[in-house]
N, C-alpha and C. Protein backbone atom coordinates (compact mmCIF):
# COMPACT_ATOMS: atom_id res chain seq x y z
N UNK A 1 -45.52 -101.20 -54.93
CA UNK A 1 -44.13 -101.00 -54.57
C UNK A 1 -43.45 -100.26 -55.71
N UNK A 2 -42.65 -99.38 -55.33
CA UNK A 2 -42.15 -98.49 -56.34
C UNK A 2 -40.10 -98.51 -55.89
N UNK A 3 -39.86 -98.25 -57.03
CA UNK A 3 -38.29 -98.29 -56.61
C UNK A 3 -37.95 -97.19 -57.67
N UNK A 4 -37.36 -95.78 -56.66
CA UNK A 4 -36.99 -95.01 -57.13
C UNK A 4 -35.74 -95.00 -57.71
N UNK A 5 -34.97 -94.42 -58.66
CA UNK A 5 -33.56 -94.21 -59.16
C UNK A 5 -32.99 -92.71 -58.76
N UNK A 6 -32.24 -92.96 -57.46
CA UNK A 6 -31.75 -91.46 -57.23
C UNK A 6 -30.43 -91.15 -57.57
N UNK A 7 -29.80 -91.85 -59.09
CA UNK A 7 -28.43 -91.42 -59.51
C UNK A 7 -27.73 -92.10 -58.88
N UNK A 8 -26.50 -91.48 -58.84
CA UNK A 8 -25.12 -92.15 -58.58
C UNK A 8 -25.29 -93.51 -57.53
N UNK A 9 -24.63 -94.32 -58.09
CA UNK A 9 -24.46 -95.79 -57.08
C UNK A 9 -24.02 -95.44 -55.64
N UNK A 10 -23.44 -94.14 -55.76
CA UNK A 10 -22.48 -94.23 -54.23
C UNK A 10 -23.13 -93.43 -52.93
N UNK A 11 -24.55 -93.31 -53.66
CA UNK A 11 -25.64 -92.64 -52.69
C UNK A 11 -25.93 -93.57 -51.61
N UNK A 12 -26.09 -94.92 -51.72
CA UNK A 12 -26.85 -95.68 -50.43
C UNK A 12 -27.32 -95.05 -49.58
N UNK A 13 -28.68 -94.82 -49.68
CA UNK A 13 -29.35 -94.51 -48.60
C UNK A 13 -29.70 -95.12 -47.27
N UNK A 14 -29.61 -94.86 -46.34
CA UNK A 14 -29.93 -95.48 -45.34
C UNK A 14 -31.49 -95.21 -44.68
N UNK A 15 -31.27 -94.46 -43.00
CA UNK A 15 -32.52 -94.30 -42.23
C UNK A 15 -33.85 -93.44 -43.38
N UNK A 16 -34.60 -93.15 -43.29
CA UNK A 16 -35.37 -92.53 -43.42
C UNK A 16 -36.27 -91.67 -42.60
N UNK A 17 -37.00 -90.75 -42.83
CA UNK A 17 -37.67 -89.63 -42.00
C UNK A 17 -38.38 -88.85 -43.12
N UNK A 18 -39.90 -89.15 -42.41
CA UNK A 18 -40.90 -88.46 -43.09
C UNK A 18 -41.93 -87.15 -43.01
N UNK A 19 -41.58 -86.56 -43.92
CA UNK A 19 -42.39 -85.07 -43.32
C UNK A 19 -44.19 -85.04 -44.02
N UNK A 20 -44.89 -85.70 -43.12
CA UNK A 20 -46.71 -85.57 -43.48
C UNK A 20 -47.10 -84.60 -44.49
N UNK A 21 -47.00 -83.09 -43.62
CA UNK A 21 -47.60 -82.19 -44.30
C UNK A 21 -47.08 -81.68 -46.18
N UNK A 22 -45.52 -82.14 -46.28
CA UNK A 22 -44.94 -81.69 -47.18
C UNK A 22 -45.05 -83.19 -48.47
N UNK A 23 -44.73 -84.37 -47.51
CA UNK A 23 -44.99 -85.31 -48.46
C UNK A 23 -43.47 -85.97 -48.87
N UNK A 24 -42.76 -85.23 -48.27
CA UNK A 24 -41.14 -85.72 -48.42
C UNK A 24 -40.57 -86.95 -47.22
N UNK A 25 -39.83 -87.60 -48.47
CA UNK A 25 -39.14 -88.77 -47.45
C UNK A 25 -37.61 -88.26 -47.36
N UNK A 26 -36.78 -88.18 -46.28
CA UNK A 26 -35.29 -88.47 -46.29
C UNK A 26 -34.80 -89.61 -46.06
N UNK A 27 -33.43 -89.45 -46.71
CA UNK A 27 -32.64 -90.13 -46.45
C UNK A 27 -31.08 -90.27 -46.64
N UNK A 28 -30.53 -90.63 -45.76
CA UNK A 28 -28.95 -90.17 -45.25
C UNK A 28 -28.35 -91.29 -46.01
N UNK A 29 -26.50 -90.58 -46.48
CA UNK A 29 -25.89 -91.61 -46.74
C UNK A 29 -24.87 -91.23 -46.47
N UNK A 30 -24.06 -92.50 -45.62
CA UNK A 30 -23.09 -92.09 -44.69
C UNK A 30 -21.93 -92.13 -45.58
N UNK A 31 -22.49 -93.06 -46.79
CA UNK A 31 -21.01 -93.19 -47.96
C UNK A 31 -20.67 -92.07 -48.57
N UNK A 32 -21.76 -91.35 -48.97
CA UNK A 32 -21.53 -90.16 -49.85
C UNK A 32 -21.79 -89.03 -49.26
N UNK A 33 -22.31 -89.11 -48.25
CA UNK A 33 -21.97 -87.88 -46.98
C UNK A 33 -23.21 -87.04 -47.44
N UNK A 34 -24.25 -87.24 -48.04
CA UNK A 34 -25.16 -86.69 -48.19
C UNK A 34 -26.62 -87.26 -47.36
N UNK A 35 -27.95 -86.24 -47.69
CA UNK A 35 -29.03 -86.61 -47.27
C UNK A 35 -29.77 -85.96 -48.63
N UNK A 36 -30.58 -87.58 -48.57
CA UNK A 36 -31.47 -87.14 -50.11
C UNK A 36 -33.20 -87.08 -49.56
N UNK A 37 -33.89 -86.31 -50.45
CA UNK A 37 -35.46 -85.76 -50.25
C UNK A 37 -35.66 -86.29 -51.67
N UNK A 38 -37.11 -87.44 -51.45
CA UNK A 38 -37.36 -87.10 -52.12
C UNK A 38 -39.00 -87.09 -52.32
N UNK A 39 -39.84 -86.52 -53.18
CA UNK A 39 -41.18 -86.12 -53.03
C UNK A 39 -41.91 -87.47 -53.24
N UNK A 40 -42.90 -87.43 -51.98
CA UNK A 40 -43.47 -88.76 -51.98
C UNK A 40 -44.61 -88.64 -52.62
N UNK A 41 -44.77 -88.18 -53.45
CA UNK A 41 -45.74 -88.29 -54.48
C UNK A 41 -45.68 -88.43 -55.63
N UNK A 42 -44.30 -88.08 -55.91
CA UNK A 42 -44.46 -88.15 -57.59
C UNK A 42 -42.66 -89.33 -57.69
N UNK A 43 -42.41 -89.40 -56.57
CA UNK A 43 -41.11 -90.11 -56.17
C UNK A 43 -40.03 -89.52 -56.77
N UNK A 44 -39.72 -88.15 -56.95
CA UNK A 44 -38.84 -87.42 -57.42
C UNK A 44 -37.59 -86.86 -56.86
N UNK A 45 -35.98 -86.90 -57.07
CA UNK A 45 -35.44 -86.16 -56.00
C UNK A 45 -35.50 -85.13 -55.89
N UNK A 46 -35.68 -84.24 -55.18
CA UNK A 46 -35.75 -83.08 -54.73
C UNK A 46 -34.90 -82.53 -54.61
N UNK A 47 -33.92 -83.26 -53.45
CA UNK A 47 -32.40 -82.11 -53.28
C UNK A 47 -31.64 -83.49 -53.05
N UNK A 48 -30.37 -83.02 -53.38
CA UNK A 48 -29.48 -83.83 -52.57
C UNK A 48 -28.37 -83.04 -51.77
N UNK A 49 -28.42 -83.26 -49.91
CA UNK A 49 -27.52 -82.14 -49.72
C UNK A 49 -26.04 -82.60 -49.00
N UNK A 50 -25.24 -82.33 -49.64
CA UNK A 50 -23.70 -82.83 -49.01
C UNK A 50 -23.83 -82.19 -48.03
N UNK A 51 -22.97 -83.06 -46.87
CA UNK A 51 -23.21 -83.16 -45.38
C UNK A 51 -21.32 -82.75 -45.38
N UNK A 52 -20.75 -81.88 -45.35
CA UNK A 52 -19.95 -82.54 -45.12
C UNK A 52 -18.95 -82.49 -45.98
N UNK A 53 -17.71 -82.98 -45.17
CA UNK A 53 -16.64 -84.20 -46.08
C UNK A 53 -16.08 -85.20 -45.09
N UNK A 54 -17.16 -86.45 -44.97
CA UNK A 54 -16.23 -87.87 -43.91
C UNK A 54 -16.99 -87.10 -42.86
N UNK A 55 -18.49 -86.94 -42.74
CA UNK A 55 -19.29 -86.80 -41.60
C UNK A 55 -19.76 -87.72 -41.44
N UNK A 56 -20.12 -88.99 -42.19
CA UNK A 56 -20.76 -90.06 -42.23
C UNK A 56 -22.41 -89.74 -41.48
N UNK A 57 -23.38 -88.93 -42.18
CA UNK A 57 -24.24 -89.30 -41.95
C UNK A 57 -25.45 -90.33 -41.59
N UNK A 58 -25.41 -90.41 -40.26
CA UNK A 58 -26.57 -91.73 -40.24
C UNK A 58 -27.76 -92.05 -39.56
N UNK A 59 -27.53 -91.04 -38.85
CA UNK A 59 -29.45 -90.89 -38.33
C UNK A 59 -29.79 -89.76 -38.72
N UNK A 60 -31.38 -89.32 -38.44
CA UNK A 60 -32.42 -88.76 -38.57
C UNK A 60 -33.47 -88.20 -38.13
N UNK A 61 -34.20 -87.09 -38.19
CA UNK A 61 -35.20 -86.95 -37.24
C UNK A 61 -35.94 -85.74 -38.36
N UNK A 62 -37.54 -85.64 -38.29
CA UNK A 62 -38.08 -84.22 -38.51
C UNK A 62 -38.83 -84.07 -37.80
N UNK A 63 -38.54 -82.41 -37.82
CA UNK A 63 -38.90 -81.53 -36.95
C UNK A 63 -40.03 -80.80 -37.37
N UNK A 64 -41.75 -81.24 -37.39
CA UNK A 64 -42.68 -80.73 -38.46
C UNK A 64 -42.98 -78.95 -37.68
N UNK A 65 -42.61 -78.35 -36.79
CA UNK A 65 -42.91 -77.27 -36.10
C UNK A 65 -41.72 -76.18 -36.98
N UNK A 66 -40.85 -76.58 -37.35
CA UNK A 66 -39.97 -75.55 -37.91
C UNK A 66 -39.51 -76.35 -39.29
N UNK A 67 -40.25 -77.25 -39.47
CA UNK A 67 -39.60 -78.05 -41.31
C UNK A 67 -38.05 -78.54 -41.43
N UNK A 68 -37.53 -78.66 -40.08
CA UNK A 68 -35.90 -78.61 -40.62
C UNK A 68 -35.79 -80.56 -40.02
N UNK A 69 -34.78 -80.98 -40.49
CA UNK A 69 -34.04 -82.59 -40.85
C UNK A 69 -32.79 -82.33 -40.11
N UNK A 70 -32.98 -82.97 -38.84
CA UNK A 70 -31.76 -82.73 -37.90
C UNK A 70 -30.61 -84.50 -38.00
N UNK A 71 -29.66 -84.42 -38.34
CA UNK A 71 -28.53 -85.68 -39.19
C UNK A 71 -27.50 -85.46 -38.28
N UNK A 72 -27.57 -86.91 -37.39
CA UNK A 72 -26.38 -86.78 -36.72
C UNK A 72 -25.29 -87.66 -37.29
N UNK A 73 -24.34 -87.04 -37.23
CA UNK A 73 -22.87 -87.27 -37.73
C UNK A 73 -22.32 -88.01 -37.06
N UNK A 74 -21.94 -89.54 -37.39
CA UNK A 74 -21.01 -90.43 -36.76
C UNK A 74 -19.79 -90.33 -37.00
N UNK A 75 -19.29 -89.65 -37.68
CA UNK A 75 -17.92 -89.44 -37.63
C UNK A 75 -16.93 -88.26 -36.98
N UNK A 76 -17.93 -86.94 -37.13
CA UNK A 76 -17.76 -85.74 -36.85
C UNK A 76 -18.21 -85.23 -35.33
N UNK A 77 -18.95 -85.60 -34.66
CA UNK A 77 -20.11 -85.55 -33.41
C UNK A 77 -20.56 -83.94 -33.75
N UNK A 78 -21.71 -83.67 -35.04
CA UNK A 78 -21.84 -82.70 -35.16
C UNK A 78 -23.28 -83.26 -35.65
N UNK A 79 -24.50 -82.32 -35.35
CA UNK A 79 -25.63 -82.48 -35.82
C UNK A 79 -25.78 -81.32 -37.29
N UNK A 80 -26.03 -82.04 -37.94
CA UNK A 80 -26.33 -80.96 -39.17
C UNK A 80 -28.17 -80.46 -39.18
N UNK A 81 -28.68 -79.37 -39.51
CA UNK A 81 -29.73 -79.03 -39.61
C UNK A 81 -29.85 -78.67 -41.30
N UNK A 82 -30.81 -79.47 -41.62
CA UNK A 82 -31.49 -78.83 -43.21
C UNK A 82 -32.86 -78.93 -43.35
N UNK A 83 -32.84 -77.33 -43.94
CA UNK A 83 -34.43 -76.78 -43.77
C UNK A 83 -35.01 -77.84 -45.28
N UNK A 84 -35.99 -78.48 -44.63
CA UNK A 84 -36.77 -79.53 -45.28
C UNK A 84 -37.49 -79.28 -46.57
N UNK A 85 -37.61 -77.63 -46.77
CA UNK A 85 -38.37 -77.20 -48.15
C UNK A 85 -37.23 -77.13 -48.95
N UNK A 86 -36.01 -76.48 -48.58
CA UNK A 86 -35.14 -75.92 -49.13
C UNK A 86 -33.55 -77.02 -49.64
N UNK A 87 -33.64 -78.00 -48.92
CA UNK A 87 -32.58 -78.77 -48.89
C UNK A 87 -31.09 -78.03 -48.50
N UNK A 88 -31.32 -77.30 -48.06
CA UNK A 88 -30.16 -75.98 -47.32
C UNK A 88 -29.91 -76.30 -46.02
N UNK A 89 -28.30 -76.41 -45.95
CA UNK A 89 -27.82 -76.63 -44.29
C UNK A 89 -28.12 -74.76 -43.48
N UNK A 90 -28.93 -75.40 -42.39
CA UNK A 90 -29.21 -74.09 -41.74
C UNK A 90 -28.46 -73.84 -40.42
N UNK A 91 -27.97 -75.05 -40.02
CA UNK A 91 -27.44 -74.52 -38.64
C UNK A 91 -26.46 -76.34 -38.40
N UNK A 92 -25.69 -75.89 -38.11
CA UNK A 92 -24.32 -77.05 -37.61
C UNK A 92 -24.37 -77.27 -36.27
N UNK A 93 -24.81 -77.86 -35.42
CA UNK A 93 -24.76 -77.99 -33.95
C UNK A 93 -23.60 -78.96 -33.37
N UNK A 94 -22.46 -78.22 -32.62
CA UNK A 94 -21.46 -78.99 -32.46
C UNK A 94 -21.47 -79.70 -30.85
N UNK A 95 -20.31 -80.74 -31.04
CA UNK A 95 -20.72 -81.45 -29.09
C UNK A 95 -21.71 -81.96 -29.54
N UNK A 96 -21.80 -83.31 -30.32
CA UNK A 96 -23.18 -84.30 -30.58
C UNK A 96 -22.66 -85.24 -30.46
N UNK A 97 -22.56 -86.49 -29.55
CA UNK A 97 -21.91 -87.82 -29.61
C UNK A 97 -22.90 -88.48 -30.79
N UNK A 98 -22.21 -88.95 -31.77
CA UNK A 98 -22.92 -89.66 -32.65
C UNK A 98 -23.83 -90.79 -31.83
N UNK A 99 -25.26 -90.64 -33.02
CA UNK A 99 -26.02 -91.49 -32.47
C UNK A 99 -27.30 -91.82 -33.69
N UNK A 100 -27.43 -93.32 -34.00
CA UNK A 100 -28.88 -93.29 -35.17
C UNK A 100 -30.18 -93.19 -34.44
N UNK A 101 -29.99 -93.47 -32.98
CA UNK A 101 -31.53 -92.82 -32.73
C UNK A 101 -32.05 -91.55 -32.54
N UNK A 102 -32.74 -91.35 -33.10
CA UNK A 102 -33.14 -89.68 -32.78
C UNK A 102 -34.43 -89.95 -32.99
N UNK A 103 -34.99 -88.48 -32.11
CA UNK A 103 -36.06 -88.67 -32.06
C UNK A 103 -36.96 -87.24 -31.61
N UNK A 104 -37.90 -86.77 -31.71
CA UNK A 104 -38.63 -85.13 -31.79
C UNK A 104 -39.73 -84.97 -30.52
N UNK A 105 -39.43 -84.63 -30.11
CA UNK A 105 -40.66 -84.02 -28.50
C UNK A 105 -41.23 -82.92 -28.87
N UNK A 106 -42.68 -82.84 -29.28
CA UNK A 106 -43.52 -81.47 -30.04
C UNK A 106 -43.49 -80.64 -28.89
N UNK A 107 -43.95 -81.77 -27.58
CA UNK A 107 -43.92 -80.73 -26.36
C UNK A 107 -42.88 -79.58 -25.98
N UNK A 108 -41.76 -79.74 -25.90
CA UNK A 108 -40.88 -79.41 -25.70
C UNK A 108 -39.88 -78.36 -26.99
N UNK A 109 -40.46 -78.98 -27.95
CA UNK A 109 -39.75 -78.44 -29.20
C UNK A 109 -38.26 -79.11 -29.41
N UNK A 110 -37.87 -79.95 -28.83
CA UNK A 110 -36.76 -80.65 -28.91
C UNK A 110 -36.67 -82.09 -29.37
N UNK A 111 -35.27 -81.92 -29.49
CA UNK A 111 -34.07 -83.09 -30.37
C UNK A 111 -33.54 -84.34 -29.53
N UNK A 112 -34.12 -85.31 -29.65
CA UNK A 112 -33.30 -86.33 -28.55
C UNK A 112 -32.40 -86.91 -29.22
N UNK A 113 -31.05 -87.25 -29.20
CA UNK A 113 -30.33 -87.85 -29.77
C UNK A 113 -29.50 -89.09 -28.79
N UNK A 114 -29.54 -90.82 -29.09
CA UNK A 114 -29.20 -91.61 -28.39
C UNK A 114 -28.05 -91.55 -29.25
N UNK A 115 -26.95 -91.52 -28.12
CA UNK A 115 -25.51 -91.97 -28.98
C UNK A 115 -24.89 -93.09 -28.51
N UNK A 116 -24.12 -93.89 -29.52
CA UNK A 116 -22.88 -94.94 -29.29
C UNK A 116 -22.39 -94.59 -29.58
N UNK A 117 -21.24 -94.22 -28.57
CA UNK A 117 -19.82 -93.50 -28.03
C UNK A 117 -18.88 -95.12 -28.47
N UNK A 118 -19.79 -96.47 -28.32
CA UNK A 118 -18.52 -97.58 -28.26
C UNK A 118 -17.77 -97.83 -27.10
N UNK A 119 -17.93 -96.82 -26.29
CA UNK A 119 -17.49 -97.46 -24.47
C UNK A 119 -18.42 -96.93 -23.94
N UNK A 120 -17.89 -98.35 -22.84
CA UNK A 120 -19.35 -98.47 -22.02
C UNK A 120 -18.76 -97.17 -20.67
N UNK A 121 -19.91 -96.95 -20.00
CA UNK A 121 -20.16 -95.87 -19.21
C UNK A 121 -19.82 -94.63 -19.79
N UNK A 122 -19.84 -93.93 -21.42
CA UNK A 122 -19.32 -92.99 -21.50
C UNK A 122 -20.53 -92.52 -23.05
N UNK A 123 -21.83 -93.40 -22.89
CA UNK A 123 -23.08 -92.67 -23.74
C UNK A 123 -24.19 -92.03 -23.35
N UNK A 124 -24.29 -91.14 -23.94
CA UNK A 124 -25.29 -90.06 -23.76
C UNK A 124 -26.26 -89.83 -24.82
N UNK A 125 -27.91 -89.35 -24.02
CA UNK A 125 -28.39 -88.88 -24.80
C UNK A 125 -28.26 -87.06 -24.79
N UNK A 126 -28.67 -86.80 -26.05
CA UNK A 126 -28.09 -85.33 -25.99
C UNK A 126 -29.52 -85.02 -26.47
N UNK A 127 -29.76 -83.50 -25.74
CA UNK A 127 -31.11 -83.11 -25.99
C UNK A 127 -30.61 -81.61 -26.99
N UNK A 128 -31.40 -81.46 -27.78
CA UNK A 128 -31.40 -80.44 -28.87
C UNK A 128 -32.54 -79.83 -28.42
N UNK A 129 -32.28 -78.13 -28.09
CA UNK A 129 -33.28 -77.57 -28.33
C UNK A 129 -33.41 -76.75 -29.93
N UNK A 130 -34.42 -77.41 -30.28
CA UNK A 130 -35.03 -77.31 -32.13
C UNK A 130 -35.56 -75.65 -32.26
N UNK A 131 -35.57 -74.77 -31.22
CA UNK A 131 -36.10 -73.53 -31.33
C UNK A 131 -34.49 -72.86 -31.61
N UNK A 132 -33.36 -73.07 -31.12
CA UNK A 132 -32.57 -71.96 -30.86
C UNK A 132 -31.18 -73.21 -31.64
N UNK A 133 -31.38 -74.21 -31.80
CA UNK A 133 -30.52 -75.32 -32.22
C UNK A 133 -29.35 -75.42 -31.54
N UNK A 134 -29.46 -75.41 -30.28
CA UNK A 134 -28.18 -75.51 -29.24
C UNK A 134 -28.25 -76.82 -28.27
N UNK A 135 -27.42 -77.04 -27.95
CA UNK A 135 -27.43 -78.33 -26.99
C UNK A 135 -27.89 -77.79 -25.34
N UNK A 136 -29.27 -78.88 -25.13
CA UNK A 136 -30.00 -78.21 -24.02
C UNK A 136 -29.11 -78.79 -22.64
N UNK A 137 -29.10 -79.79 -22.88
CA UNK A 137 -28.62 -80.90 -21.91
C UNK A 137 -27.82 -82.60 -22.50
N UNK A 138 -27.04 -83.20 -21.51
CA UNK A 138 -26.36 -84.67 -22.40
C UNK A 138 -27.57 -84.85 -20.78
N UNK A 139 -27.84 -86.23 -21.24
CA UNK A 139 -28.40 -87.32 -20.35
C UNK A 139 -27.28 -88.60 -20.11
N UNK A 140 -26.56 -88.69 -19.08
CA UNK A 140 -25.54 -89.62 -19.36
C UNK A 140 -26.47 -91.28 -19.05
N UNK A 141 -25.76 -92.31 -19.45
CA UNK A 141 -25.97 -93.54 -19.71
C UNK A 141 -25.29 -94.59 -19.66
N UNK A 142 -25.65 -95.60 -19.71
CA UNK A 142 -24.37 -96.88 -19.36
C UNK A 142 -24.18 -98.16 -20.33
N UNK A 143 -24.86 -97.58 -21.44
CA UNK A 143 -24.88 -99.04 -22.30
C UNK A 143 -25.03 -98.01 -23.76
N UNK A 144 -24.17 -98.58 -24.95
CA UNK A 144 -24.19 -98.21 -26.53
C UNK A 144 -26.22 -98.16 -26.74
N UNK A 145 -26.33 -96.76 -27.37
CA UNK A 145 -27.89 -96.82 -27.52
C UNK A 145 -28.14 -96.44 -28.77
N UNK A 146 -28.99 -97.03 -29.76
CA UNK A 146 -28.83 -97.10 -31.28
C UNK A 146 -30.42 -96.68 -31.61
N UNK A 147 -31.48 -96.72 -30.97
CA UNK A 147 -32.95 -96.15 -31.21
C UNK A 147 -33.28 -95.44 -30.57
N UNK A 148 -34.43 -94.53 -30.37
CA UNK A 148 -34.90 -93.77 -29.23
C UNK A 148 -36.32 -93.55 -29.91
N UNK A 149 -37.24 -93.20 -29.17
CA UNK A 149 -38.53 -93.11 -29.72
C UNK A 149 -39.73 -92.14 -28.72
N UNK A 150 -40.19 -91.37 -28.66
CA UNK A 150 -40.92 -90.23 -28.15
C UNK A 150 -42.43 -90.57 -28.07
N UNK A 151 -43.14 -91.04 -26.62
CA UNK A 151 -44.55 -91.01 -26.72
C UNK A 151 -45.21 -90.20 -26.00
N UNK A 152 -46.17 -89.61 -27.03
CA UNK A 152 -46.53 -88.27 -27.25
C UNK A 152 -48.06 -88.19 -26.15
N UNK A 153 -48.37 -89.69 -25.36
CA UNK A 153 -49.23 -89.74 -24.25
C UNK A 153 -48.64 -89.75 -22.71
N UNK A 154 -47.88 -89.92 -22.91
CA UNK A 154 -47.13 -89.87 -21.52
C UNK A 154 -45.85 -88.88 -21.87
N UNK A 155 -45.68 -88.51 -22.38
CA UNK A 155 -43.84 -87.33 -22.66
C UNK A 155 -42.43 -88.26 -22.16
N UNK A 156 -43.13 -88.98 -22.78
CA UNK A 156 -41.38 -90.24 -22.13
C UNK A 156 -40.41 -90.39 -23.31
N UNK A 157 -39.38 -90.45 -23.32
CA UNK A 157 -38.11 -90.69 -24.38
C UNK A 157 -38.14 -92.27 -24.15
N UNK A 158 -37.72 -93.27 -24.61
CA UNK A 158 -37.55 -94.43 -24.81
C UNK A 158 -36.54 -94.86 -25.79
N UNK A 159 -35.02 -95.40 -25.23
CA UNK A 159 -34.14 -95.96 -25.51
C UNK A 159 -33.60 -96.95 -25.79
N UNK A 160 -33.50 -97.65 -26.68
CA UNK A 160 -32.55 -98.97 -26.75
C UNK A 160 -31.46 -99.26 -27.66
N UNK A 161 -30.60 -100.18 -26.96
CA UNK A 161 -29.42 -100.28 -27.68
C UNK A 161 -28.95 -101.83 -27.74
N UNK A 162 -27.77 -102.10 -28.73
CA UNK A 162 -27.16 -103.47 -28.61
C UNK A 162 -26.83 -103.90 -27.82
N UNK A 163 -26.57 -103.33 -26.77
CA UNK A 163 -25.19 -104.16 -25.90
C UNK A 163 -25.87 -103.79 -24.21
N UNK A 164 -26.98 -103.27 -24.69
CA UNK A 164 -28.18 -103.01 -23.24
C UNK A 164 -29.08 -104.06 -23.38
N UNK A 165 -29.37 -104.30 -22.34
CA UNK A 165 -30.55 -105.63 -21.72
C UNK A 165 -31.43 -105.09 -21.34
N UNK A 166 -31.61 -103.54 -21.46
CA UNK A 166 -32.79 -103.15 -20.91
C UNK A 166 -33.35 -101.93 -21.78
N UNK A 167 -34.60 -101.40 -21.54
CA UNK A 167 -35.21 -100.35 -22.49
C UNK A 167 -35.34 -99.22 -21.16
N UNK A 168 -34.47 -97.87 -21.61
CA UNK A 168 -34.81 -97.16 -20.78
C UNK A 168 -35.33 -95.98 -21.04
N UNK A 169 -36.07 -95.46 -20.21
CA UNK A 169 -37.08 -94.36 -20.30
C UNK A 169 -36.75 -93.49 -19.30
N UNK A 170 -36.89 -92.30 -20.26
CA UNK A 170 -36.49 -90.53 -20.05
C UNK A 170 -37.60 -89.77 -19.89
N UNK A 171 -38.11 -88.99 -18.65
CA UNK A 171 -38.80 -88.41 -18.34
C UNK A 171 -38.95 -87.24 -19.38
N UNK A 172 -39.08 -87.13 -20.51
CA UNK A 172 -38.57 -85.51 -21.36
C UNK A 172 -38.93 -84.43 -20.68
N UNK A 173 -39.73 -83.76 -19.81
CA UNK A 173 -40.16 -82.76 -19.12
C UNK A 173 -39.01 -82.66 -18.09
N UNK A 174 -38.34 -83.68 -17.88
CA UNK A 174 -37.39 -83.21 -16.72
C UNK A 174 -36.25 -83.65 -17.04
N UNK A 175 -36.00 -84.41 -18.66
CA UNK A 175 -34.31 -84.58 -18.78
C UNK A 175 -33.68 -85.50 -18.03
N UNK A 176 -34.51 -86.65 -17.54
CA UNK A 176 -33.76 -87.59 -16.67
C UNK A 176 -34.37 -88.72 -16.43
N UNK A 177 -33.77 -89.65 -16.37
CA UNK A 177 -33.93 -91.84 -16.67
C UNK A 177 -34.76 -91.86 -15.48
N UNK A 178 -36.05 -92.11 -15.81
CA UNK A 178 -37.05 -92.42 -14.51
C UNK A 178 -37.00 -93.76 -14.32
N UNK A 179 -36.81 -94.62 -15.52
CA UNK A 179 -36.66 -96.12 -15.42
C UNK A 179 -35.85 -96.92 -16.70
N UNK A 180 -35.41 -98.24 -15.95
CA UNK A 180 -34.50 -99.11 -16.38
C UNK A 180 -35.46 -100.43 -16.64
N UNK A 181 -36.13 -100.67 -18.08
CA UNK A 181 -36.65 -102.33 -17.97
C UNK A 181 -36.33 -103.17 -18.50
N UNK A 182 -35.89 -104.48 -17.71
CA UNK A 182 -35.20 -105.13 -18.41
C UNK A 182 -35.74 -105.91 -19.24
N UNK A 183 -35.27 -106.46 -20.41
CA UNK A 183 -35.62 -106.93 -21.64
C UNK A 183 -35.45 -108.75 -21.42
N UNK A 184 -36.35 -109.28 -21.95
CA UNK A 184 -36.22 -110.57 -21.95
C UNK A 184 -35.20 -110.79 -22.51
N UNK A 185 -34.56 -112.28 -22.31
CA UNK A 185 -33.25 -113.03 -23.04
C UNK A 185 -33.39 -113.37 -24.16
């Protein structure tokens, strides 16, 4: 177990997101509006990149087909893009309902993002296409959704949230809730 020192106290890092080939870990901080890299090998920081001012960074995702760290903004509803070698904001994607689940479809080349909007009947997942960094499609929804997760044997999105009783699953090839299961008590 190792415990890195990445400076200033007012960093708190939160989610994390790991890039294999490069060896880098991120991680967002919604206090200091940054996202820190740092090299998982020698546990070094790399970059630290301000997000921002009062974007509150707090989820995460990488994208190993184009190297970039897509950070959705709970305060702002703006996805930030930073190219993963470079620690450089490359592209601002606006119209993002904040959301900490995110999650990467190789198939597709896209961005799933589960958001809590905080009212009910009014969350969406928002699909990012990661080639052109534009918003492909919102998936609308009926319950606050805080994870999402991508399996790469079947192409299904998989959702869950606090205030949902159930785990629901997104067809990713077609952008739409094939099923609702409900979760034990």
């Amino acid at each position: 177990v190792h415990s890195v020192n990445i400076g200033s106290s007012g960093l708190i890092p939160e989610p994390q997101v790991y890039d294999n080939e490069a060896g880098s870990v991120f991680a967002t901080s919604a206090i200091s509006n940054t996202v820190i890299a740092l090299n998982g090998g020698s546990n070094d920081v790399t970059s630290v990149t301000k997000v921002g001012n009062n974007q509150c960074p707090n989820g995460a995702v990488f994208d190993p087909l184009n190297g970039d760290v897509y950070v959705s903004e709970e305060c702002s509803k703006n996805l930030t893009v930073i190219d993963g070698g470079t620690g450089q904001v490359v592209a601002t994607i606006p119209s993002v309902p904040p959301g900490q689940g995110l999650t990467y479809d190789p198939a597709s080349n896209s961005v799933y993002v589960a958001a809590n909007t905080g009212r009910p009947n009014a969350t969406v997942v928002t699909v990012i296409n990661a080639t052109t960094n534009t918003v492909n499609t919102y998936i609308p929804l009926f319950h606050a959704y805080w994870g999402a997760t991508y399996d790469s044997i079947n192409g299904d999105v998989y959702v869950t949230g606090s205030s949902s009783d159930n785990v629901t699953i997104i067809n990713a090839s077609l952008n739409q809730v094939v099923a609702n299961v409900p979760t034990p008590n």
